[in-house]
PDB file of N, CA and C in Angstrom:
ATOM      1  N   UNK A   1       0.849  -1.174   0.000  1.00  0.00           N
ATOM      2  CA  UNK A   1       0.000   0.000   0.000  1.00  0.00           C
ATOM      3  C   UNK A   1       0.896   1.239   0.000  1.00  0.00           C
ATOM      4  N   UNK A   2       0.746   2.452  -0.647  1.00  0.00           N
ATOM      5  CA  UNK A   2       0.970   3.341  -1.023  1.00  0.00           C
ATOM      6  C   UNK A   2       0.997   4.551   0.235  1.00  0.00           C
ATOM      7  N   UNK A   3       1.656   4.852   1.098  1.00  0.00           N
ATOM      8  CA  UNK A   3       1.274   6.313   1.692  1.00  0.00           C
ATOM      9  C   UNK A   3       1.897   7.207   1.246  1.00  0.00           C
ATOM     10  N   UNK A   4       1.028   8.454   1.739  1.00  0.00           N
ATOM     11  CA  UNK A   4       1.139   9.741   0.615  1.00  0.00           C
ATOM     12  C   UNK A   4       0.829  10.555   1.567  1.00  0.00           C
ATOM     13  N   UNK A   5       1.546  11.996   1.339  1.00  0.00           N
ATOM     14  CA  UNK A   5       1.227  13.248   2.250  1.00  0.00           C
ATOM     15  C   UNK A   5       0.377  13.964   1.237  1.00  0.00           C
ATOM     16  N   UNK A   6      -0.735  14.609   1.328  1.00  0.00           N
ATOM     17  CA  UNK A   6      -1.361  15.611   0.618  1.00  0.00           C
ATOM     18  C   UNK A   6      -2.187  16.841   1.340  1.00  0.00           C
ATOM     19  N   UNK A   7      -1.553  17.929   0.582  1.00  0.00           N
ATOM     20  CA  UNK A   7      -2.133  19.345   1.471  1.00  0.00           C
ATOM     21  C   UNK A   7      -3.572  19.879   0.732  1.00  0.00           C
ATOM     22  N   UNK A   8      -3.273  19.113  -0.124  1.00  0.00           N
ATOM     23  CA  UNK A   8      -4.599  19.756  -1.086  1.00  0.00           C
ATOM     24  C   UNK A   8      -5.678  18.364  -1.440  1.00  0.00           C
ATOM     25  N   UNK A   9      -6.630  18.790  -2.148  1.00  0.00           N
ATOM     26  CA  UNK A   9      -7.453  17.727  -2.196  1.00  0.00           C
ATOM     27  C   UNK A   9      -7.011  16.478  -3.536  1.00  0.00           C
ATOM     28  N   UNK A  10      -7.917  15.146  -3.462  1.00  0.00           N
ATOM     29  CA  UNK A  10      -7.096  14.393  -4.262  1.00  0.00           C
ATOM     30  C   UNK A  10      -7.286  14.956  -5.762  1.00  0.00           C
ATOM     31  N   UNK A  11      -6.151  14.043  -6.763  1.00  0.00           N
ATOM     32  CA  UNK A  11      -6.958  14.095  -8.471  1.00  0.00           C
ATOM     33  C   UNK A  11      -7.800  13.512  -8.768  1.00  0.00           C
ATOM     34  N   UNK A  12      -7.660  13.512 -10.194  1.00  0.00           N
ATOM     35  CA  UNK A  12      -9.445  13.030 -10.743  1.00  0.00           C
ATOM     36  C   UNK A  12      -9.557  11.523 -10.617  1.00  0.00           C
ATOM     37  N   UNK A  13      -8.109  10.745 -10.776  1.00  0.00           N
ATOM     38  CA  UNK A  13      -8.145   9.706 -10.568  1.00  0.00           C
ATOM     39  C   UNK A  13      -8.696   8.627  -8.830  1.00  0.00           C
ATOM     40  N   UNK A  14      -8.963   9.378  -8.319  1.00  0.00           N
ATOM     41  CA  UNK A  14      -9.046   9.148  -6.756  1.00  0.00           C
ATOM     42  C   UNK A  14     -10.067   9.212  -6.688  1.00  0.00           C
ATOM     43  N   UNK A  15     -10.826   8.337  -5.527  1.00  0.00           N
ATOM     44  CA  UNK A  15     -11.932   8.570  -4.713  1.00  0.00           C
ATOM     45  C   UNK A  15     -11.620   7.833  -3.343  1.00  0.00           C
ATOM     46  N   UNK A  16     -12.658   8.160  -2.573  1.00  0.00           N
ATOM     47  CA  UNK A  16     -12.809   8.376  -1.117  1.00  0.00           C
ATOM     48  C   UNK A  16     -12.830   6.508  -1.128  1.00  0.00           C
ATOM     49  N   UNK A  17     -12.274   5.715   0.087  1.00  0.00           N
ATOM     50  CA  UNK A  17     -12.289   4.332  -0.012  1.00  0.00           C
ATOM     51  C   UNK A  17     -12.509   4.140   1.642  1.00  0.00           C
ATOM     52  N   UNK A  18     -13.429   3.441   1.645  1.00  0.00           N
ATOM     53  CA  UNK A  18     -13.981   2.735   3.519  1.00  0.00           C
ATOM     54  C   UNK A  18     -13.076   1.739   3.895  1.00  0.00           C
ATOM     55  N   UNK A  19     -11.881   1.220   2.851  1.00  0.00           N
ATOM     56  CA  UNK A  19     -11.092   0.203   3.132  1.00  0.00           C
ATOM     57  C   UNK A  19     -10.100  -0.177   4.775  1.00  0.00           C
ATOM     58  N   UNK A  20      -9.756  -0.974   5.073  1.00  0.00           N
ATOM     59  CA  UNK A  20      -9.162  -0.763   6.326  1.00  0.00           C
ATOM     60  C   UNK A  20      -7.759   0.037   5.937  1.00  0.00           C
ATOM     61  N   UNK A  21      -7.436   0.338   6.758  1.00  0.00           N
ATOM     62  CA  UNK A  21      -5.997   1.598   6.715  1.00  0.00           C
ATOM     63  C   UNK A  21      -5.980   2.581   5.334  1.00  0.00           C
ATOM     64  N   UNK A  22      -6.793   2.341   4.646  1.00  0.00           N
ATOM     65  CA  UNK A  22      -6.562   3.228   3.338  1.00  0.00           C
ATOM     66  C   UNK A  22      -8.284   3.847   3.309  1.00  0.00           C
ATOM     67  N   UNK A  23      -7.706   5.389   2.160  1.00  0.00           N
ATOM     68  CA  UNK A  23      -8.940   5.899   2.843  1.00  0.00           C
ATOM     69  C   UNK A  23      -9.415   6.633   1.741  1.00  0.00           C
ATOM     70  N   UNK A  24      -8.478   6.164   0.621  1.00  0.00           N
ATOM     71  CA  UNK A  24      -8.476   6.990  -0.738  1.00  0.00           C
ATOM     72  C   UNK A  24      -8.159   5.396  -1.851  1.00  0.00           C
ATOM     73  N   UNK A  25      -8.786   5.367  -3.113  1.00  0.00           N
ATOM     74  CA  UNK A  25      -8.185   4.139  -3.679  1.00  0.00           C
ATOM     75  C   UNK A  25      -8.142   5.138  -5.291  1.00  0.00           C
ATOM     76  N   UNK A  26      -7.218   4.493  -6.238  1.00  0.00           N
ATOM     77  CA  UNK A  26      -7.372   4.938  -7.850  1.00  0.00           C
ATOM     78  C   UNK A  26      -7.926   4.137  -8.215  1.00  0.00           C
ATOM     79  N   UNK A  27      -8.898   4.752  -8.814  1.00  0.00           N
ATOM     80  CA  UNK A  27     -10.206   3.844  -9.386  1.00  0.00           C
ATOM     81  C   UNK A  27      -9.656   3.147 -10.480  1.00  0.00           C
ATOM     82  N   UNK A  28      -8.777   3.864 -11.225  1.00  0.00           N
ATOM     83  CA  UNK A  28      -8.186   2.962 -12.389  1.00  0.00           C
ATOM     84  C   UNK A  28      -7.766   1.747 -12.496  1.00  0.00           C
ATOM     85  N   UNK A  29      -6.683   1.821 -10.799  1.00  0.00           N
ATOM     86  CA  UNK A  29      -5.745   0.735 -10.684  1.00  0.00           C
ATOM     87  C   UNK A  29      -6.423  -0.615  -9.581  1.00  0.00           C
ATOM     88  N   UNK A  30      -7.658   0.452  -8.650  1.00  0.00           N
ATOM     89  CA  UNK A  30      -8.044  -0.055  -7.454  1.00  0.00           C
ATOM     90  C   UNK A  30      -6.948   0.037  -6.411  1.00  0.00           C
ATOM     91  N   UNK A  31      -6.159   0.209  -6.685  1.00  0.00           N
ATOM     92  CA  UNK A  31      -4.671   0.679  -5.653  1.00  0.00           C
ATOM     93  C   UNK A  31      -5.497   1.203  -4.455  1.00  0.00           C
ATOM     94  N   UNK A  32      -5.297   0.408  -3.382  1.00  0.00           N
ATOM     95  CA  UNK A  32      -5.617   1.373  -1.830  1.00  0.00           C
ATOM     96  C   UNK A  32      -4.548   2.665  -1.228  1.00  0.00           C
ATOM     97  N   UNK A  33      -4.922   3.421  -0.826  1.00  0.00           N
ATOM     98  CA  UNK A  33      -3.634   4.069  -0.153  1.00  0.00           C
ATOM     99  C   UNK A  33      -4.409   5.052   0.833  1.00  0.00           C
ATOM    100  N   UNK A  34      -3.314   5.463   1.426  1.00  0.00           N
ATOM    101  CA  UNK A  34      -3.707   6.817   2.635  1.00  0.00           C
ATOM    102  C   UNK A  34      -3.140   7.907   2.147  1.00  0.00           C
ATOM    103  N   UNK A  35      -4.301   8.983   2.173  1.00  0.00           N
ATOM    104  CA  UNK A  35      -3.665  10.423   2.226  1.00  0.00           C
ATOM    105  C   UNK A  35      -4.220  10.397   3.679  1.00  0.00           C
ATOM    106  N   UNK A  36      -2.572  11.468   4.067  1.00  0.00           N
ATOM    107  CA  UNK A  36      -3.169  12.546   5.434  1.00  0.00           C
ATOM    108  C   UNK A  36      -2.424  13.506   5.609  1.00  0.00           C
ATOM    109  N   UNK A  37      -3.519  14.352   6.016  1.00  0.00           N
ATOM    110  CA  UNK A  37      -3.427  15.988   6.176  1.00  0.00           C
ATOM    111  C   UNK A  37      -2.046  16.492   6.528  1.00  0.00           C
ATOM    112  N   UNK A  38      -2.029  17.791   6.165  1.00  0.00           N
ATOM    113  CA  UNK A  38      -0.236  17.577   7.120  1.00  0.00           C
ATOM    114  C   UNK A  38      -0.412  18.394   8.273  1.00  0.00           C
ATOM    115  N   UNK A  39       0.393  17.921   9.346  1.00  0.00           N
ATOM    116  CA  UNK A  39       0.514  18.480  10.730  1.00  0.00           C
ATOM    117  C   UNK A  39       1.463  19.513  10.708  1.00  0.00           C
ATOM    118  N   UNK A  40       1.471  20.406  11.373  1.00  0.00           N
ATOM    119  CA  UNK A  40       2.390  21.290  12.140  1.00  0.00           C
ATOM    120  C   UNK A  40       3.196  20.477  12.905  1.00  0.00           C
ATOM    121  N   UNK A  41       3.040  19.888  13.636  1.00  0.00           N
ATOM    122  CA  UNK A  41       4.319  18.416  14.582  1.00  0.00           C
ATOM    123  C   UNK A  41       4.936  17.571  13.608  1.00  0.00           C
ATOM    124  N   UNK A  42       4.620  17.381  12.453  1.00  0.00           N
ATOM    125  CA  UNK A  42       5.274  16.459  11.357  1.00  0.00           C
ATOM    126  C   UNK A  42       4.295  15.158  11.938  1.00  0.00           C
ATOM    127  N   UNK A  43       3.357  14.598  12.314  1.00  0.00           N
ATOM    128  CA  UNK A  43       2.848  13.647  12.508  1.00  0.00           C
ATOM    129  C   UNK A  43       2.118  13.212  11.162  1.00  0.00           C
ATOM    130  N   UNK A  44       2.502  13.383  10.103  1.00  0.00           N
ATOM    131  CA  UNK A  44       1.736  13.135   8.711  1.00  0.00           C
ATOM    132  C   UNK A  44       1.068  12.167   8.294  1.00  0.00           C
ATOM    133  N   UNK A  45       1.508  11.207   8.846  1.00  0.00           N
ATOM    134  CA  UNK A  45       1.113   9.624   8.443  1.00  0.00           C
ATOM    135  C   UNK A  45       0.871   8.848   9.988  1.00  0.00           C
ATOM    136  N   UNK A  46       0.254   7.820   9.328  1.00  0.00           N
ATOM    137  CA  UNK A  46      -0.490   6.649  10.830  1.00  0.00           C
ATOM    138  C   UNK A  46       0.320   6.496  11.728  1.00  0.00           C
ATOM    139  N   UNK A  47       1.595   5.734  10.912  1.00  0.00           N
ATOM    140  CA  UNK A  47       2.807   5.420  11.770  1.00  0.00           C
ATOM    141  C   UNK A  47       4.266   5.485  11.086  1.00  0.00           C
ATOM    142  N   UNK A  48       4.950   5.376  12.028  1.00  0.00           N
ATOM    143  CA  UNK A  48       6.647   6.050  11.425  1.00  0.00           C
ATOM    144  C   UNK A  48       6.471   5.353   9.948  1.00  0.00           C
ATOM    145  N   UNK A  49       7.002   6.766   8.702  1.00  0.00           N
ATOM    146  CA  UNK A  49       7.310   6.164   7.735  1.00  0.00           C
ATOM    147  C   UNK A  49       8.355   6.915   6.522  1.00  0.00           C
ATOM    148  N   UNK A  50       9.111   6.680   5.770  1.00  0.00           N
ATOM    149  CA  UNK A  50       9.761   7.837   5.024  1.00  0.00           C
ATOM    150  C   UNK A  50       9.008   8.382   4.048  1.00  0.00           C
ATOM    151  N   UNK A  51       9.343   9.827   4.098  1.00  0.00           N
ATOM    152  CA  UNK A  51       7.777  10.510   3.067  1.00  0.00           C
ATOM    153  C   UNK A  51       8.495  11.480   2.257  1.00  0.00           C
ATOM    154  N   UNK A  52       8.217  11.360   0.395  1.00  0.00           N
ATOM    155  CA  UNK A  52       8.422  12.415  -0.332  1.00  0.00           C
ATOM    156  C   UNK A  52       8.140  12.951  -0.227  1.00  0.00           C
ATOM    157  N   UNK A  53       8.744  14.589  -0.572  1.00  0.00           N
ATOM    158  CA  UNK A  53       7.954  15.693  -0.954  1.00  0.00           C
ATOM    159  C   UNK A  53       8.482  16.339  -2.113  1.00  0.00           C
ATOM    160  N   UNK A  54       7.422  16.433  -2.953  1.00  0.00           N
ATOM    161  CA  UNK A  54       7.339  16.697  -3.874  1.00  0.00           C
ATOM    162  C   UNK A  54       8.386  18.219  -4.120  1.00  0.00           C
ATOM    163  N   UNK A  55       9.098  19.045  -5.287  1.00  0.00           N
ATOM    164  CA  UNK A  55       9.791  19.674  -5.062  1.00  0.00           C
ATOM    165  C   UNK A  55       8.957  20.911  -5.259  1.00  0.00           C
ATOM    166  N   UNK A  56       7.682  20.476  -5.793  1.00  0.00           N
ATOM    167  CA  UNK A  56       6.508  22.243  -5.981  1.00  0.00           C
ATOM    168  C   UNK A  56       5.904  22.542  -4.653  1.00  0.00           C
ATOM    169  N   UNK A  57       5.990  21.787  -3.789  1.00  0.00           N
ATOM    170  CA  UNK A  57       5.130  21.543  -2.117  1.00  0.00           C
ATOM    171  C   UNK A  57       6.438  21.789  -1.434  1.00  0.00           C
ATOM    172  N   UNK A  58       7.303  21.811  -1.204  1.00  0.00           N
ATOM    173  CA  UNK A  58       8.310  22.082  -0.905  1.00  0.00           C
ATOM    174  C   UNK A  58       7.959  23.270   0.348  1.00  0.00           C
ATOM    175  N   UNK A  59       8.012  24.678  -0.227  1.00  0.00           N
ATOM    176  CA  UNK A  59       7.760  25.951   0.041  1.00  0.00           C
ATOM    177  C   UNK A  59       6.734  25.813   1.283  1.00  0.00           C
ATOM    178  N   UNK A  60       5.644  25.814   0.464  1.00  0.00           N
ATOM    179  CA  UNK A  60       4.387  25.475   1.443  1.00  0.00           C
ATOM    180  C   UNK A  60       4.592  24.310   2.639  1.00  0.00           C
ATOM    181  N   UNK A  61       4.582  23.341   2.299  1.00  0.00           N
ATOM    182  CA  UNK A  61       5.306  22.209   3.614  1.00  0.00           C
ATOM    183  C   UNK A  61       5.902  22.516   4.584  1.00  0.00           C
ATOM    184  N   UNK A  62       7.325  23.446   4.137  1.00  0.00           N
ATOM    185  CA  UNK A  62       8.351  23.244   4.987  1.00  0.00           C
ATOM    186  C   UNK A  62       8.075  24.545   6.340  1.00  0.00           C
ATOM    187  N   UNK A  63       7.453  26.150   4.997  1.00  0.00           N
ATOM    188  CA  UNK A  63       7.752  27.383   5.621  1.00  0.00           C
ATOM    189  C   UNK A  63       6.340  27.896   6.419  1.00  0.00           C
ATOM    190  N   UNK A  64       5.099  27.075   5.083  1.00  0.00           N
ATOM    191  CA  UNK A  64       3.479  27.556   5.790  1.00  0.00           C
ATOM    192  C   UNK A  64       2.984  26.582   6.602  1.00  0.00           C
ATOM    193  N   UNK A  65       3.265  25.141   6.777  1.00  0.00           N
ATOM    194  CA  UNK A  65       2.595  24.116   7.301  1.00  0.00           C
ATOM    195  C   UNK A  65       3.913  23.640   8.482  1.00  0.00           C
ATOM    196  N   UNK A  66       4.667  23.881   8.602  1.00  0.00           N
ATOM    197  CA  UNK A  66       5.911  22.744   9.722  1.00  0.00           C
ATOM    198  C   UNK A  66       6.543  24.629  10.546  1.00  0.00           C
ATOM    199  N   UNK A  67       6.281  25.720   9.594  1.00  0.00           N
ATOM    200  CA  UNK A  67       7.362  26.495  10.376  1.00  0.00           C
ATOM    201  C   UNK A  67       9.046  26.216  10.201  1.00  0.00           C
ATOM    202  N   UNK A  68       9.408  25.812   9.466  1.00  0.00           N
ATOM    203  CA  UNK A  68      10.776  24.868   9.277  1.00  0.00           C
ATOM    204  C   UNK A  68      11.541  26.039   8.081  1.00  0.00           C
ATOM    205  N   UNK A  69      11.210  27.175   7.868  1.00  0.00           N
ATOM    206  CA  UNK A  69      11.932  27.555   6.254  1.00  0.00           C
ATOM    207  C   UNK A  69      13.477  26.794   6.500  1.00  0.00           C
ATOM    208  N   UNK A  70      14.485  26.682   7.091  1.00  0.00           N
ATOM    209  CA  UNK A  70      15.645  26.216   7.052  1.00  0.00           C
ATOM    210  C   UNK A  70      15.645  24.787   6.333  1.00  0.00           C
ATOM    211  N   UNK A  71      14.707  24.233   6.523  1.00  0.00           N
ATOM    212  CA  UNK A  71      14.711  23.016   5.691  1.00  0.00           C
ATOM    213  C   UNK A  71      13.512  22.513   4.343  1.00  0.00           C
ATOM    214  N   UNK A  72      13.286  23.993   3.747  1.00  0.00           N
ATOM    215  CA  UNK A  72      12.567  24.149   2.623  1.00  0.00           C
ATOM    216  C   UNK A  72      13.371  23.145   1.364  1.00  0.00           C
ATOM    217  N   UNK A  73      14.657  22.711   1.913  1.00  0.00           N
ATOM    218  CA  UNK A  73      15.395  21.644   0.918  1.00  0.00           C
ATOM    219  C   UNK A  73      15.059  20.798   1.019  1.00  0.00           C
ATOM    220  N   UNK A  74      14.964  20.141   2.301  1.00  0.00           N
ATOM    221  CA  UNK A  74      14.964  18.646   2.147  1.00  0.00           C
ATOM    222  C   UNK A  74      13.235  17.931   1.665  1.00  0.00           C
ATOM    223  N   UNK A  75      13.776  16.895   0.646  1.00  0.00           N
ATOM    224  CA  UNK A  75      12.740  16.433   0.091  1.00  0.00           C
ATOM    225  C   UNK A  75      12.550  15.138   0.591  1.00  0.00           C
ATOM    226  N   UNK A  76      13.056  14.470   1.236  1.00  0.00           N
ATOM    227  CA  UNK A  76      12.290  13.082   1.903  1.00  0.00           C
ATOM    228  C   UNK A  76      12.753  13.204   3.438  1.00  0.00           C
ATOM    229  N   UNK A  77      11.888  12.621   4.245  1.00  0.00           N
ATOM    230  CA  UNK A  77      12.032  12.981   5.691  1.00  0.00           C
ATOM    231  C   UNK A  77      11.349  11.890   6.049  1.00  0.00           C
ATOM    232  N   UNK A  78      11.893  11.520   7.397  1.00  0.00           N
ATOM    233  CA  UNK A  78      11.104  10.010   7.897  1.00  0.00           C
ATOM    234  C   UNK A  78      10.414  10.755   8.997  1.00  0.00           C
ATOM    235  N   UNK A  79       8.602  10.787   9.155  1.00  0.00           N
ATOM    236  CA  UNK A  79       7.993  11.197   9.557  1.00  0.00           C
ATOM    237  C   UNK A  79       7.284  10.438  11.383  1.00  0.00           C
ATOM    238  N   UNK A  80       7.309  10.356  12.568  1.00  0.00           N
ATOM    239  CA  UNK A  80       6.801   9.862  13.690  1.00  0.00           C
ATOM    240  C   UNK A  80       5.532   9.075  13.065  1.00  0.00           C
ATOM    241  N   UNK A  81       4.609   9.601  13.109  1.00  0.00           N
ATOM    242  CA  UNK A  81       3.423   9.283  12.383  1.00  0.00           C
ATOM    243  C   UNK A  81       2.173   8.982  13.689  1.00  0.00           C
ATOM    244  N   UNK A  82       1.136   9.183  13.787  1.00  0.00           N
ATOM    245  CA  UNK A  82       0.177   9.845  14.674  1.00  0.00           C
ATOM    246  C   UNK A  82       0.471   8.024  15.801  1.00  0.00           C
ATOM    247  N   UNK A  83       0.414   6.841  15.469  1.00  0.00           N
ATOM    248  CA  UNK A  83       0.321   5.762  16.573  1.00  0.00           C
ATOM    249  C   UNK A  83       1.679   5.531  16.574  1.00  0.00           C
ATOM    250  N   UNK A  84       2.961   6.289  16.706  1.00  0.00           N
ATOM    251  CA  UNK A  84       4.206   5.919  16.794  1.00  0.00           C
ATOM    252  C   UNK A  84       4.218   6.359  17.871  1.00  0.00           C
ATOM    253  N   UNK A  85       5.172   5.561  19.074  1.00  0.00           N
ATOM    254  CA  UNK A  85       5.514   5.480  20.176  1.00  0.00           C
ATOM    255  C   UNK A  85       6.648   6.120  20.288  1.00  0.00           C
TER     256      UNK A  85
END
């Protein structure tokens, strides 16, 4: 399964999925996956996991959503994730 950070809403390919742990599927592929919201704490995902970011989300991620501008570079980051201990 696929996790994914997204600040904005999904594409056309996506819809909403009742599946267990996934909460979004591509209708094309049936692919399950999770989007989740992004936190201010970096808690982005369920549980600890390493997460792209895209290099156009970058800006927004690092400087409007985390407070972080010093690390408006880095593009993958291993995230706590909301049931990580």
């Amino acid at each position: 399964m696929l996790w994914s950070i997204a600040c904005e809403r999904p594409g056309p390919n996506e819809a909403r999925s009742g599946g267990f742990k996934a909460n979004y599927f591509d209708v094309e592929t049936g692919e399950e996956y999770w989007i989740s919201g992004c936190h201010r704490d970096g808690k982005d995902a369920l549980y600890a996991t390493d997460v792209d970011i895209d290099d156009d989300s970058l800006d927004e991620y690092w400087v409007h959503v985390r407070g972080l501008p010093e690390n408006k570079t880095l593009t993958r980051i291993r995230v706590p994730g909301k049931y990580s201990k």
